[in-house]
PDB file of N, CA and C in Angstrom:
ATOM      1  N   UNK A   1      47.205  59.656  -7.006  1.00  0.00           N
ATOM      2  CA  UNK A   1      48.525  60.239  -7.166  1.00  0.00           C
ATOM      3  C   UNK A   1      48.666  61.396  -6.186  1.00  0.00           C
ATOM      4  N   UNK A   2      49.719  61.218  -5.601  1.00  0.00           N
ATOM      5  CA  UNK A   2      50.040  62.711  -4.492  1.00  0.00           C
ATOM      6  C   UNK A   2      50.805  63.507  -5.377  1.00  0.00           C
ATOM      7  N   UNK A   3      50.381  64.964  -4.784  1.00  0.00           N
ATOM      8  CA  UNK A   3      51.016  65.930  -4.812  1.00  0.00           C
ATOM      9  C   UNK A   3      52.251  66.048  -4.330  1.00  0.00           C
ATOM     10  N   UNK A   4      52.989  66.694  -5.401  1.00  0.00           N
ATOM     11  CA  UNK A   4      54.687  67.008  -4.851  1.00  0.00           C
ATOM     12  C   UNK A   4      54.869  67.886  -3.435  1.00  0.00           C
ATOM     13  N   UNK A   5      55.582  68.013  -2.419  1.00  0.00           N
ATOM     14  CA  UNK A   5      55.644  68.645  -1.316  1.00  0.00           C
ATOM     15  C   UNK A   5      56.553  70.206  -1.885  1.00  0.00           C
ATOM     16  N   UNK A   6      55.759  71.093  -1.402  1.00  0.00           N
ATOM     17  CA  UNK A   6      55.947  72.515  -1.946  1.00  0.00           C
ATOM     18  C   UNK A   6      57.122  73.010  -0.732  1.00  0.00           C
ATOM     19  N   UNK A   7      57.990  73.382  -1.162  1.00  0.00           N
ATOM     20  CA  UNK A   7      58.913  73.682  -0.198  1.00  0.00           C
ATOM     21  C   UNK A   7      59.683  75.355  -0.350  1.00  0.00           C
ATOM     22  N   UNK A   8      59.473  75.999   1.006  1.00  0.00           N
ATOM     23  CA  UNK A   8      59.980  77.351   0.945  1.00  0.00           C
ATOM     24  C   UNK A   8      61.176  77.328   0.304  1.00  0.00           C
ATOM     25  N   UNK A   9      61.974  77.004   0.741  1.00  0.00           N
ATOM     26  CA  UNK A   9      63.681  76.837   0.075  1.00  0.00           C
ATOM     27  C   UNK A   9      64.163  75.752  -0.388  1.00  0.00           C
ATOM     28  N   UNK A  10      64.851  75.565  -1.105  1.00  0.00           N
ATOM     29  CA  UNK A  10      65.686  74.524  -1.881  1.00  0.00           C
ATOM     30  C   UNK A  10      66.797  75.040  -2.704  1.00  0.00           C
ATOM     31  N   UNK A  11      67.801  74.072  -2.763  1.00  0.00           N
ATOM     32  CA  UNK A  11      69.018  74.353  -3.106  1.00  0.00           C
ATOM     33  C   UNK A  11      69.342  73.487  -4.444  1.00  0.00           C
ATOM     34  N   UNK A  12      70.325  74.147  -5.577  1.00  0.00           N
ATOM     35  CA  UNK A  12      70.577  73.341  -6.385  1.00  0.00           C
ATOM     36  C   UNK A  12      71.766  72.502  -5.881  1.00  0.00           C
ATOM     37  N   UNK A  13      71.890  71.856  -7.327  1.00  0.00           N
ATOM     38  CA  UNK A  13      72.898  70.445  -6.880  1.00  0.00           C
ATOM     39  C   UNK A  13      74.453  70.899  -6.507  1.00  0.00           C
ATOM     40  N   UNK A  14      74.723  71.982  -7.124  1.00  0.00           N
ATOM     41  CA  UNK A  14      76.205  73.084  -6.570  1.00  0.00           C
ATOM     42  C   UNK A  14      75.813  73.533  -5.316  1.00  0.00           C
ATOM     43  N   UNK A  15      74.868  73.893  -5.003  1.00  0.00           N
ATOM     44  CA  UNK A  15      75.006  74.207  -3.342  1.00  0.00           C
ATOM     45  C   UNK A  15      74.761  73.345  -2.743  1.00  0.00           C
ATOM     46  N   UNK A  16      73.975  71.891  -2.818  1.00  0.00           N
ATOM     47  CA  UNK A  16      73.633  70.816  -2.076  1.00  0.00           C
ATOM     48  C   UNK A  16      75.363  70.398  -1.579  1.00  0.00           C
ATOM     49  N   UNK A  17      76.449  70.098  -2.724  1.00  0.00           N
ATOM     50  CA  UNK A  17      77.382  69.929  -2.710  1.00  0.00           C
ATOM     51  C   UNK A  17      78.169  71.055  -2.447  1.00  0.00           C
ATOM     52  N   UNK A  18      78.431  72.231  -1.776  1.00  0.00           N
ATOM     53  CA  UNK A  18      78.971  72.719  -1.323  1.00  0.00           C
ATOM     54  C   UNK A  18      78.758  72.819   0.227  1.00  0.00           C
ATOM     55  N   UNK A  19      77.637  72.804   0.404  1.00  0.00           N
ATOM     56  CA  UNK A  19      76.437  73.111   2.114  1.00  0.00           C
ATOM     57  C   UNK A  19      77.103  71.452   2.262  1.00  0.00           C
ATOM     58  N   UNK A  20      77.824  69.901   1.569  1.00  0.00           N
ATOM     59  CA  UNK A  20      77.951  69.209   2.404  1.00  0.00           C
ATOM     60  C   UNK A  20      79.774  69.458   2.285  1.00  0.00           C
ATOM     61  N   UNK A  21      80.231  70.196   1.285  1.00  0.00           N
ATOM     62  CA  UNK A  21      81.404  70.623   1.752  1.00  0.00           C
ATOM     63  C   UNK A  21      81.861  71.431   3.777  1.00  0.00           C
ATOM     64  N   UNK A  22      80.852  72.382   3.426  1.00  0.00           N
ATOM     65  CA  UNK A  22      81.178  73.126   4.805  1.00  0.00           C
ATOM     66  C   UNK A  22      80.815  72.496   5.901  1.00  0.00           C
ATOM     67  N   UNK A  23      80.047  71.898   5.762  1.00  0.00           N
ATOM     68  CA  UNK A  23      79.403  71.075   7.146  1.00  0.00           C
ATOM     69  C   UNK A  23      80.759  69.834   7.406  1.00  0.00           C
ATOM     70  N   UNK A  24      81.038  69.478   6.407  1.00  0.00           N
ATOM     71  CA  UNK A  24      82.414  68.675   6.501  1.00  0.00           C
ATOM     72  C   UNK A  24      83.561  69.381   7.351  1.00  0.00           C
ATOM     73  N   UNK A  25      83.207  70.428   7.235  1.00  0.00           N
ATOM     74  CA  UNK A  25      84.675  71.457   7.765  1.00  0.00           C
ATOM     75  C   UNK A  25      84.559  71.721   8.932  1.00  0.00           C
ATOM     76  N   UNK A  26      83.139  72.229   9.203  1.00  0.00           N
ATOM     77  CA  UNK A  26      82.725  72.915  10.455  1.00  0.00           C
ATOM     78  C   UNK A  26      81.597  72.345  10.811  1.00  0.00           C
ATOM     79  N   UNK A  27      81.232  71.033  10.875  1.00  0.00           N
ATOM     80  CA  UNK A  27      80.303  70.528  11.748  1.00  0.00           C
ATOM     81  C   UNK A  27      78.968  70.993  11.360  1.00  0.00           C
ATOM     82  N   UNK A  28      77.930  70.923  11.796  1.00  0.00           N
ATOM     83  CA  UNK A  28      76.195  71.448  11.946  1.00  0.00           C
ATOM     84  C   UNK A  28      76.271  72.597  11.334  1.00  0.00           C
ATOM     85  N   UNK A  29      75.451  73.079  10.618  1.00  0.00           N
ATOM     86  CA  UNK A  29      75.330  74.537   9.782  1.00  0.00           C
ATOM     87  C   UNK A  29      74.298  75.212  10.212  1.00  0.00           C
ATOM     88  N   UNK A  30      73.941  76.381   9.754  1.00  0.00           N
ATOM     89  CA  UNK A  30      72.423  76.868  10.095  1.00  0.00           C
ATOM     90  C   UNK A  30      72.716  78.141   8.988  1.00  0.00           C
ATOM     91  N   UNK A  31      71.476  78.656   8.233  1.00  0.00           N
ATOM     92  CA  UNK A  31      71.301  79.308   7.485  1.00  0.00           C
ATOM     93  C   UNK A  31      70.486  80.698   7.834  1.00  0.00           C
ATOM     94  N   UNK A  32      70.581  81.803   7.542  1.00  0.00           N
ATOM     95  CA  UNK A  32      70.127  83.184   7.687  1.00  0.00           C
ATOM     96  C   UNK A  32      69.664  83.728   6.243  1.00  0.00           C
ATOM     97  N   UNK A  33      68.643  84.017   5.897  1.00  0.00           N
ATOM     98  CA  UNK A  33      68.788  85.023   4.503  1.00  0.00           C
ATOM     99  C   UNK A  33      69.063  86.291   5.035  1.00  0.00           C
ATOM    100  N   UNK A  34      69.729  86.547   4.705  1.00  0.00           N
ATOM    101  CA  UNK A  34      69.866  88.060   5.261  1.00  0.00           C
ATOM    102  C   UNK A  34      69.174  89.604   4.120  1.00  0.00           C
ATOM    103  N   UNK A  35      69.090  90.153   5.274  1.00  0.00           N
ATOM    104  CA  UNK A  35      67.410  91.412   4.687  1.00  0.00           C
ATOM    105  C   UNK A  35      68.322  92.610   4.229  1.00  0.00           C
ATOM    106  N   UNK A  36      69.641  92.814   4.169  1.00  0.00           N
ATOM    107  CA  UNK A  36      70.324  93.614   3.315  1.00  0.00           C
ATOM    108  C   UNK A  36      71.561  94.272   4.275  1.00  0.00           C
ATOM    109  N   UNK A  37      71.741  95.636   4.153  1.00  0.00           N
ATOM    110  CA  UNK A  37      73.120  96.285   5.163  1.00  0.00           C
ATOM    111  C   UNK A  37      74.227  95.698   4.294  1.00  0.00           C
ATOM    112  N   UNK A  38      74.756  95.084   5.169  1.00  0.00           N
ATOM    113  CA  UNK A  38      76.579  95.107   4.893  1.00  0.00           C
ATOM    114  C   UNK A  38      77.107  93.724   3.632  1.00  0.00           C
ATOM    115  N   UNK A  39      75.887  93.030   3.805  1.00  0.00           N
ATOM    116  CA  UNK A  39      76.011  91.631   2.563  1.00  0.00           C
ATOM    117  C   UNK A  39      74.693  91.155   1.919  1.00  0.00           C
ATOM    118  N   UNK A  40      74.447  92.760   1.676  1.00  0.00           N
ATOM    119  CA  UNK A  40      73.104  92.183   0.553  1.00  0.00           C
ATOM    120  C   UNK A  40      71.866  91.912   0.595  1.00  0.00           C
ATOM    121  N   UNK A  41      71.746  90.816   0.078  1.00  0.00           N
ATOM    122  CA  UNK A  41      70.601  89.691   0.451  1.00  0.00           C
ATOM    123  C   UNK A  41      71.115  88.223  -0.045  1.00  0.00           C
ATOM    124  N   UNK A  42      72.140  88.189   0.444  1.00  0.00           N
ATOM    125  CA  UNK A  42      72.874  87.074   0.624  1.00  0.00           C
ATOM    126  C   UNK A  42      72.689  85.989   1.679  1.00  0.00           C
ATOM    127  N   UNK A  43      72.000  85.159   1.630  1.00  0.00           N
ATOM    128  CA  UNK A  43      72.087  84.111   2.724  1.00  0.00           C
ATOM    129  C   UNK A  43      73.585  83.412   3.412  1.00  0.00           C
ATOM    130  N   UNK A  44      72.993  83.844   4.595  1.00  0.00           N
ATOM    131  CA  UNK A  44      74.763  83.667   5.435  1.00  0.00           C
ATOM    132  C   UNK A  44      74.476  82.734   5.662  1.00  0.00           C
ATOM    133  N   UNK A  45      75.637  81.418   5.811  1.00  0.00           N
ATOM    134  CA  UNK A  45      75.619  80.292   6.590  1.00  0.00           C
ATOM    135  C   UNK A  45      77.170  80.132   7.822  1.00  0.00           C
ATOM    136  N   UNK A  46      76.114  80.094   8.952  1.00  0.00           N
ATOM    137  CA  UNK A  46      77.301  79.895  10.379  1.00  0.00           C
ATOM    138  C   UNK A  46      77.135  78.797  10.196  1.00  0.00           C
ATOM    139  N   UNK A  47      78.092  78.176  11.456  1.00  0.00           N
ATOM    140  CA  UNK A  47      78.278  77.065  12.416  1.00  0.00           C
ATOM    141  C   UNK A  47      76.695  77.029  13.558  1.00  0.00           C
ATOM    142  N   UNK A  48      76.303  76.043  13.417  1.00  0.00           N
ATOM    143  CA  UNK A  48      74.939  75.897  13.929  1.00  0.00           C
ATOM    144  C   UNK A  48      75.703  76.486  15.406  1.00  0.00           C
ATOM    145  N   UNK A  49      74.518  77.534  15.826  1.00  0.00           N
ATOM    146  CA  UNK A  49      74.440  78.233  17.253  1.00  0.00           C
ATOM    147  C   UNK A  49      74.975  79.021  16.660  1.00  0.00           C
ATOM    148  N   UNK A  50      75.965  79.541  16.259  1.00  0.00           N
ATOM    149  CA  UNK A  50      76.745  81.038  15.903  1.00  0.00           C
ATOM    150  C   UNK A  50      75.980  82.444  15.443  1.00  0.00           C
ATOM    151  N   UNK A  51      74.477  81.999  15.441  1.00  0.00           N
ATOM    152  CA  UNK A  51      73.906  83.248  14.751  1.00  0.00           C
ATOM    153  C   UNK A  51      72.784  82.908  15.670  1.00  0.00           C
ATOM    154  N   UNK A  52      72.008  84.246  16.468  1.00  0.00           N
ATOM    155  CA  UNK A  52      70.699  83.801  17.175  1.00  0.00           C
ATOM    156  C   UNK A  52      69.962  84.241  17.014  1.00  0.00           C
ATOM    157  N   UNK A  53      68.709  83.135  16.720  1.00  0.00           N
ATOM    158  CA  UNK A  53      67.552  83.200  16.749  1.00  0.00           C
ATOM    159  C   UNK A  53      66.753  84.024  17.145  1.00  0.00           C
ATOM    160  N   UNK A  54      66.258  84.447  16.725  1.00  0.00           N
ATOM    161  CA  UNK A  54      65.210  85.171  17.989  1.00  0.00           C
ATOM    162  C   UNK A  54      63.726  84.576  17.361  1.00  0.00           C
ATOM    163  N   UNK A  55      62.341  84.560  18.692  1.00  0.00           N
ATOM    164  CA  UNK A  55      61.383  83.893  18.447  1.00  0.00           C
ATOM    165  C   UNK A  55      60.416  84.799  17.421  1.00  0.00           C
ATOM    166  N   UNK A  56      60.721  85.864  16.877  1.00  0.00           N
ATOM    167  CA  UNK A  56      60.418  86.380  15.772  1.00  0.00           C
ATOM    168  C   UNK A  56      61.396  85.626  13.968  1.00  0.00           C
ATOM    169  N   UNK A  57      61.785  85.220  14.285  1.00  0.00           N
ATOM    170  CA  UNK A  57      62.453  84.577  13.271  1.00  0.00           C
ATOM    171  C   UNK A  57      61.641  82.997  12.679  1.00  0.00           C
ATOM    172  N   UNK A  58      61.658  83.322  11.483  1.00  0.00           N
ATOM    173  CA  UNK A  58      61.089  81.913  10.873  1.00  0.00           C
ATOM    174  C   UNK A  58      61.717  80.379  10.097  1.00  0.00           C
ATOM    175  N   UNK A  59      61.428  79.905  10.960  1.00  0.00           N
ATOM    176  CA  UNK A  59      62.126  78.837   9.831  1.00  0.00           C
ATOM    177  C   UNK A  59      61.826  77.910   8.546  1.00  0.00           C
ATOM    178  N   UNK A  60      62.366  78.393   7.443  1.00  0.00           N
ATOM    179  CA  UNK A  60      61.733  78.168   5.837  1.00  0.00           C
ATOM    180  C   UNK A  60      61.591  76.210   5.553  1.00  0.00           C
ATOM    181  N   UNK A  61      62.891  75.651   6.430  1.00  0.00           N
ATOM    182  CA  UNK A  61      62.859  74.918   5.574  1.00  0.00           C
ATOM    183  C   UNK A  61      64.242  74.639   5.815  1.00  0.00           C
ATOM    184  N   UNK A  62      64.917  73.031   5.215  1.00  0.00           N
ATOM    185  CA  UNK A  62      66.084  72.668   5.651  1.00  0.00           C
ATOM    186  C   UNK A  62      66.820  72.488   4.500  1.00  0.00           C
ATOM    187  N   UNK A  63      67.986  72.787   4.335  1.00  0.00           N
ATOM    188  CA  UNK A  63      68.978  72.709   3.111  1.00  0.00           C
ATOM    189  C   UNK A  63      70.550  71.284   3.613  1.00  0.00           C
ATOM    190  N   UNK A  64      69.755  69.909   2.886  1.00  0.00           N
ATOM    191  CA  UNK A  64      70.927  69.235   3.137  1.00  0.00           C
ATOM    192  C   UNK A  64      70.880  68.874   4.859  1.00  0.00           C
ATOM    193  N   UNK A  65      69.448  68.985   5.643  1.00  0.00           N
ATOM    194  CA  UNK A  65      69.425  68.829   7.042  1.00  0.00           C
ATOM    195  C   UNK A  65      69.815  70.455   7.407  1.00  0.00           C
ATOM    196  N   UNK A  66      69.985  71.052   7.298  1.00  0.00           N
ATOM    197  CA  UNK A  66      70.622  72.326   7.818  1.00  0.00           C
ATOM    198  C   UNK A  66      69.526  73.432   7.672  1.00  0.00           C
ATOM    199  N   UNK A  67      69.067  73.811   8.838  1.00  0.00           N
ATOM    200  CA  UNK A  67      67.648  74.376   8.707  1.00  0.00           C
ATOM    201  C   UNK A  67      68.027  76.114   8.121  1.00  0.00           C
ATOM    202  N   UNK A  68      67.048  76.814   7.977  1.00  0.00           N
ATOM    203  CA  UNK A  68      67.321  78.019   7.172  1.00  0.00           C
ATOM    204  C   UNK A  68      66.210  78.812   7.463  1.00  0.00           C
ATOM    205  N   UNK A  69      66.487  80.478   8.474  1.00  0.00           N
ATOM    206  CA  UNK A  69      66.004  81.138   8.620  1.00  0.00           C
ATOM    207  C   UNK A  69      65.461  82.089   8.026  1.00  0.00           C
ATOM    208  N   UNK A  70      64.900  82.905   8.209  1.00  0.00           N
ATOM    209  CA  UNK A  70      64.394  84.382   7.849  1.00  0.00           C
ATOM    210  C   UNK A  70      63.865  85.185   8.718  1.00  0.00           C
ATOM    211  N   UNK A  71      64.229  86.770   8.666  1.00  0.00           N
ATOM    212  CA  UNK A  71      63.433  87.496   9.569  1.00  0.00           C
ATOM    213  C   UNK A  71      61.704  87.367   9.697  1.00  0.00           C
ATOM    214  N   UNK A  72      61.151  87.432  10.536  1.00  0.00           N
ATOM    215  CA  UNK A  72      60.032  87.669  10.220  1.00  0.00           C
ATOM    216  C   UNK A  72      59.294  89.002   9.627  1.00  0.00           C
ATOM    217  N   UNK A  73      59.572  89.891   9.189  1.00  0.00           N
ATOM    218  CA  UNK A  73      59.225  90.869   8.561  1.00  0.00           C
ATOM    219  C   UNK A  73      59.753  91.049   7.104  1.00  0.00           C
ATOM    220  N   UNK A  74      60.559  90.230   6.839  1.00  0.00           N
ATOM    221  CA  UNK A  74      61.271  89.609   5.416  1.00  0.00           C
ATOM    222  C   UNK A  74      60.308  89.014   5.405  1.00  0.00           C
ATOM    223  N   UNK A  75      59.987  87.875   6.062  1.00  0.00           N
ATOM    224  CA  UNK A  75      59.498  86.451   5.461  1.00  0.00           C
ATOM    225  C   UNK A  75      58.222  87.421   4.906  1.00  0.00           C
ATOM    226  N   UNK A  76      57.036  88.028   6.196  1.00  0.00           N
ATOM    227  CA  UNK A  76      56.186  88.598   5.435  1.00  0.00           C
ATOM    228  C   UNK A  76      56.123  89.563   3.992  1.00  0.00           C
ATOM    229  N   UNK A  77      57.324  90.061   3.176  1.00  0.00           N
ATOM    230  CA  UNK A  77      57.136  90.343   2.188  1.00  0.00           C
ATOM    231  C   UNK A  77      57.283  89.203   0.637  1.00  0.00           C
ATOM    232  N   UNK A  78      58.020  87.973   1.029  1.00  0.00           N
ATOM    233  CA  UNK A  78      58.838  87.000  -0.001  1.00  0.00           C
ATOM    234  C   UNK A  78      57.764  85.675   0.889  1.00  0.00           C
ATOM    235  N   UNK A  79      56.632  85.597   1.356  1.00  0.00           N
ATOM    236  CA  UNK A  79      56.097  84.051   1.836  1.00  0.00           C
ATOM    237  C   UNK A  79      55.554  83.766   0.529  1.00  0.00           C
ATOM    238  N   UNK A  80      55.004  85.045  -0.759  1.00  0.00           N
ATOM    239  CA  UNK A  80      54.771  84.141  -1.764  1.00  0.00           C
ATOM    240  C   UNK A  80      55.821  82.929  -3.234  1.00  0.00           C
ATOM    241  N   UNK A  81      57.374  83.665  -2.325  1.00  0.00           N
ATOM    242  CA  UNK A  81      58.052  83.370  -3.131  1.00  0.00           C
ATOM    243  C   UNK A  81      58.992  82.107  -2.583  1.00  0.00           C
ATOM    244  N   UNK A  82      59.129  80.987  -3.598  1.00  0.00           N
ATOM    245  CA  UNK A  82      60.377  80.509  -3.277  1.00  0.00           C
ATOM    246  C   UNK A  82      61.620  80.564  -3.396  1.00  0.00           C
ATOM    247  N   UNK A  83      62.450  80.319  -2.584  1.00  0.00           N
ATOM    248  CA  UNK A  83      64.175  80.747  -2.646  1.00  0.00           C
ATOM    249  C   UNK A  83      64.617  79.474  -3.075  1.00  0.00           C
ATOM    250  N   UNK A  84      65.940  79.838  -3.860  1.00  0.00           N
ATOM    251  CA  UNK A  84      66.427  78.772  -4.543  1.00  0.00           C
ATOM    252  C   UNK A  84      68.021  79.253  -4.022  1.00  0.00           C
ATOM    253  N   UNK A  85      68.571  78.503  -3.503  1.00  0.00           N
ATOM    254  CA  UNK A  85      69.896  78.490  -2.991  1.00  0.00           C
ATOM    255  C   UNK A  85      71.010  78.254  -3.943  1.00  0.00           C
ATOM    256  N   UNK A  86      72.086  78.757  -5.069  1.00  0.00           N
ATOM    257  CA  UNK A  86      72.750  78.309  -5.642  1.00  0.00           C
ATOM    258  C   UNK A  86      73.650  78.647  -5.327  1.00  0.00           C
ATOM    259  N   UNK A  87      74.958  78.027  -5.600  1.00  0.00           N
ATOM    260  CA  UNK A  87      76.578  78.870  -5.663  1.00  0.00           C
ATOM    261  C   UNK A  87      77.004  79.473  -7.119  1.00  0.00           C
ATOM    262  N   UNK A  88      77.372  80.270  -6.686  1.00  0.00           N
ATOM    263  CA  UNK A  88      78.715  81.019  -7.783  1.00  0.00           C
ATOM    264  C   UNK A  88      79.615  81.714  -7.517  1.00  0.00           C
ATOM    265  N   UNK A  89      80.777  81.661  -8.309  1.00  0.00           N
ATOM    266  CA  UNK A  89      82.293  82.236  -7.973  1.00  0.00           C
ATOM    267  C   UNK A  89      81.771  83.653  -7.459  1.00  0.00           C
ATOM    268  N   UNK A  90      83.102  83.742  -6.164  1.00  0.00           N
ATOM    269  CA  UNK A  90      82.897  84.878  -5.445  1.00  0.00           C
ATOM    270  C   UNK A  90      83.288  84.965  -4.052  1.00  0.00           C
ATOM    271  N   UNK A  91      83.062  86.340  -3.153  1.00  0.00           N
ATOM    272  CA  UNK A  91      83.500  86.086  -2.172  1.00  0.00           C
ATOM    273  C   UNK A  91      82.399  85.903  -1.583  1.00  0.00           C
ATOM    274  N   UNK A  92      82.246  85.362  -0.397  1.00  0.00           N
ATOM    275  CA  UNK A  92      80.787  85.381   0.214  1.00  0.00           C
ATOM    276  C   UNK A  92      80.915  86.292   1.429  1.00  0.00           C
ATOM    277  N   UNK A  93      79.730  86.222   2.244  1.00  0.00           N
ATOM    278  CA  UNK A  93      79.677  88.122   3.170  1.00  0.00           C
ATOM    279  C   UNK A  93      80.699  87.268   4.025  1.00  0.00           C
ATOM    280  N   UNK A  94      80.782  88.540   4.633  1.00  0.00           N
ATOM    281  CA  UNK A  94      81.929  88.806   5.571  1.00  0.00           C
ATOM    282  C   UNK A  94      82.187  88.125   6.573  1.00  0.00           C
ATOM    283  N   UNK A  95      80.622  87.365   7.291  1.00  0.00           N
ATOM    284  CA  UNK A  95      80.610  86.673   8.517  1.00  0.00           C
ATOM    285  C   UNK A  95      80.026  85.260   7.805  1.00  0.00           C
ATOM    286  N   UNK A  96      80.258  85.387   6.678  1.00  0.00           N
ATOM    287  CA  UNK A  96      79.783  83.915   6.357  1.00  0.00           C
ATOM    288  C   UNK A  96      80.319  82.241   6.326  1.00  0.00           C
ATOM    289  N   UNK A  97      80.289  80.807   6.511  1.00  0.00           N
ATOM    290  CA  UNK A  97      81.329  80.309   6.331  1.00  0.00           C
ATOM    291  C   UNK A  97      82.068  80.402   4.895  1.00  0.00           C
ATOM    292  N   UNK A  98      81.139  80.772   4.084  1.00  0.00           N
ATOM    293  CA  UNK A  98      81.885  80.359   2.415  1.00  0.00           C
ATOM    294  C   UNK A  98      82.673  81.575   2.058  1.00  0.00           C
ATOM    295  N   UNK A  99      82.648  82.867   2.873  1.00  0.00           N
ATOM    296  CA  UNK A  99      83.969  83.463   2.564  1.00  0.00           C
ATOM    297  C   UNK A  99      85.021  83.300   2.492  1.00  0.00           C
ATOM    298  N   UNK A 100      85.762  83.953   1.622  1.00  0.00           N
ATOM    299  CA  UNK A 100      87.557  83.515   1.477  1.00  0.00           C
ATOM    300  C   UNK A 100      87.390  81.959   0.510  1.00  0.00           C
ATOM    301  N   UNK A 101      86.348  81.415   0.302  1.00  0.00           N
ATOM    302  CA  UNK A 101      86.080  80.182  -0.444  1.00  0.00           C
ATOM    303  C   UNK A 101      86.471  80.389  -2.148  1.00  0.00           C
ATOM    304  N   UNK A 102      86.005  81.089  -2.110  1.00  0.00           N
ATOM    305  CA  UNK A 102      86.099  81.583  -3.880  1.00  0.00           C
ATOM    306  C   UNK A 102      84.639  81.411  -4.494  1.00  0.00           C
ATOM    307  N   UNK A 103      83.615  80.803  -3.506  1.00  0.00           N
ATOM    308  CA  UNK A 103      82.388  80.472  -3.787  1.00  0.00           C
ATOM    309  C   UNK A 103      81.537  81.117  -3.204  1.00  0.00           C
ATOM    310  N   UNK A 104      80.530  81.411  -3.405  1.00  0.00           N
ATOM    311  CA  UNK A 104      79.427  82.409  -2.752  1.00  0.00           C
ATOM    312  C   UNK A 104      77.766  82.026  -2.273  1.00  0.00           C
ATOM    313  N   UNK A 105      77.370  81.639  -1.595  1.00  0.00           N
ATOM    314  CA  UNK A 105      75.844  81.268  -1.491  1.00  0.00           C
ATOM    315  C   UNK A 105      74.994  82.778  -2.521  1.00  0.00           C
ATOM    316  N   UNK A 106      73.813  82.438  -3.329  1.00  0.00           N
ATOM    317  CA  UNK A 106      73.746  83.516  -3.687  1.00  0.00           C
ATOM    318  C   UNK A 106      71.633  82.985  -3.865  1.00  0.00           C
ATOM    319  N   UNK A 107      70.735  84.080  -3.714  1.00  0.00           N
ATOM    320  CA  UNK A 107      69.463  83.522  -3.342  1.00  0.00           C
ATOM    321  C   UNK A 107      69.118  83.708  -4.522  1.00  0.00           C
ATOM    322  N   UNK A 108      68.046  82.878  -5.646  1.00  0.00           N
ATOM    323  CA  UNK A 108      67.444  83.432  -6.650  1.00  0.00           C
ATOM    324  C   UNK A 108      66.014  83.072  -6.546  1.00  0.00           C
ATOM    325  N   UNK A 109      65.465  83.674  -6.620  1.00  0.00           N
ATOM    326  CA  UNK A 109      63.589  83.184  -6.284  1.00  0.00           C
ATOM    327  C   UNK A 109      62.548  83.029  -7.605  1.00  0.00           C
ATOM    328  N   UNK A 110      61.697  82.458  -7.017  1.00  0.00           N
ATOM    329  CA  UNK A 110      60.774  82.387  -8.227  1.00  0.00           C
ATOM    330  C   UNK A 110      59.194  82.363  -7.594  1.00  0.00           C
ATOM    331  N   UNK A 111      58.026  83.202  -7.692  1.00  0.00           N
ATOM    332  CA  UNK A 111      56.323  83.172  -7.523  1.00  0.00           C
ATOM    333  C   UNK A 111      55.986  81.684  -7.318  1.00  0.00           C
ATOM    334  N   UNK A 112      55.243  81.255  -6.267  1.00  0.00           N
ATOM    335  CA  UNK A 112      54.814  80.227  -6.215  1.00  0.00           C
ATOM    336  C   UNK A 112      53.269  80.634  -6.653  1.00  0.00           C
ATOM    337  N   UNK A 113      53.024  79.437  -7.468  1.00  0.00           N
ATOM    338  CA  UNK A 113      51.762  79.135  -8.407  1.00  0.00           C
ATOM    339  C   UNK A 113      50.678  79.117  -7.383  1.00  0.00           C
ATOM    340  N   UNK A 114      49.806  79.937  -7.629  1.00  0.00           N
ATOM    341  CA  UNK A 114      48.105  79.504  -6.606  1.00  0.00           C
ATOM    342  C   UNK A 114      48.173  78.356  -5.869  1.00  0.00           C
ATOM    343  N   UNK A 115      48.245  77.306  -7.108  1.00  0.00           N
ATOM    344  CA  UNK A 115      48.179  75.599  -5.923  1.00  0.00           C
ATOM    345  C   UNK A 115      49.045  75.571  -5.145  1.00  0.00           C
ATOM    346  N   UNK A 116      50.640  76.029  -5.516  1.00  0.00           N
ATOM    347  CA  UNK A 116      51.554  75.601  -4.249  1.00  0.00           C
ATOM    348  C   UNK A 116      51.342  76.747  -3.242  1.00  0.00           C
ATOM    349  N   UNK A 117      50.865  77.995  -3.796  1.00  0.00           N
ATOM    350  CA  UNK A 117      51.122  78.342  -2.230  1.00  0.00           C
ATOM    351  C   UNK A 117      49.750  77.955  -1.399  1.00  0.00           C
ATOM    352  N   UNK A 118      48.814  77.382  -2.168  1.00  0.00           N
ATOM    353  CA  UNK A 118      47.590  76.831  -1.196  1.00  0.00           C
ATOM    354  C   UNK A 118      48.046  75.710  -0.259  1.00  0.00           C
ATOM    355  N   UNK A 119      49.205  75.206  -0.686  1.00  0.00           N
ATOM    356  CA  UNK A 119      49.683  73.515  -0.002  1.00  0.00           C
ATOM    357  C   UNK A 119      50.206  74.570   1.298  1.00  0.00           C
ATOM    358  N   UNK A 120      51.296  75.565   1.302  1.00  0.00           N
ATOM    359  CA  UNK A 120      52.007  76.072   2.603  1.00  0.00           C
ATOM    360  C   UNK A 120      50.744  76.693   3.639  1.00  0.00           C
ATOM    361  N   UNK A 121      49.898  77.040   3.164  1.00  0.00           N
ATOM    362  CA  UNK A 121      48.947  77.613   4.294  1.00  0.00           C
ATOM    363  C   UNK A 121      47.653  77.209   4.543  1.00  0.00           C
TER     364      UNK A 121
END
């Protein structure tokens, strides 16, 4: 019997279905958690290319095909944790696509267990 594949991020079934709402609207997506300032720790989602990379930046993991960043100095405090992507009513940040939506990307995490985080490293 195999082991389940341990995954940095994942989204519930309201954001699976919203992340294929926006991509409907605006084409290719790309995801940011963002490390706080002006929207939190709200994960922003652009229009794939609209937000750049830099080669200090990590990538967690894909939501719906739509890959999903983190700083690297974030990632090093939350690599033991997984992010869970949900929606709820709201506005979302300022530069995000789901603003003005009435819906909000919003991050909730949970400790990954000894075994899973032995599978990521």
């Amino acid at each position: 019997m195999t082991q389940p594949t341990v995954h940095r991020v994942v989204a519930t079934a309201a954001a699976e279905e919203f992340i294929r709402l926006l991509s409907e609207q605006h084409g290719p997506l790309m995801f940011f958690q963002s490390g706080g300032c002006c929207d939190g720790s709200s994960p922003m989602c652009y229009a794939l290319g609209e937000f750049s990379i830099s080669d200090t930046d990590v990538l967690l993991g894909t939501l719906c095909g739509q890959p999903f960043y983190m700083g690297a100095e974030q990632f090093e405090y939350w690599k033991h944790t997984q992010l869970i992507i949900d929606v709820v009513a709201g506005m979302g940040g300022m530069f995000s696509l789901d603003n003005g939506s009435g819906k909000r990307f919003l991050t909730r995490s949970r400790l990954f267990s000894d075994e899973e985080y032995m599978q990521l490293v």
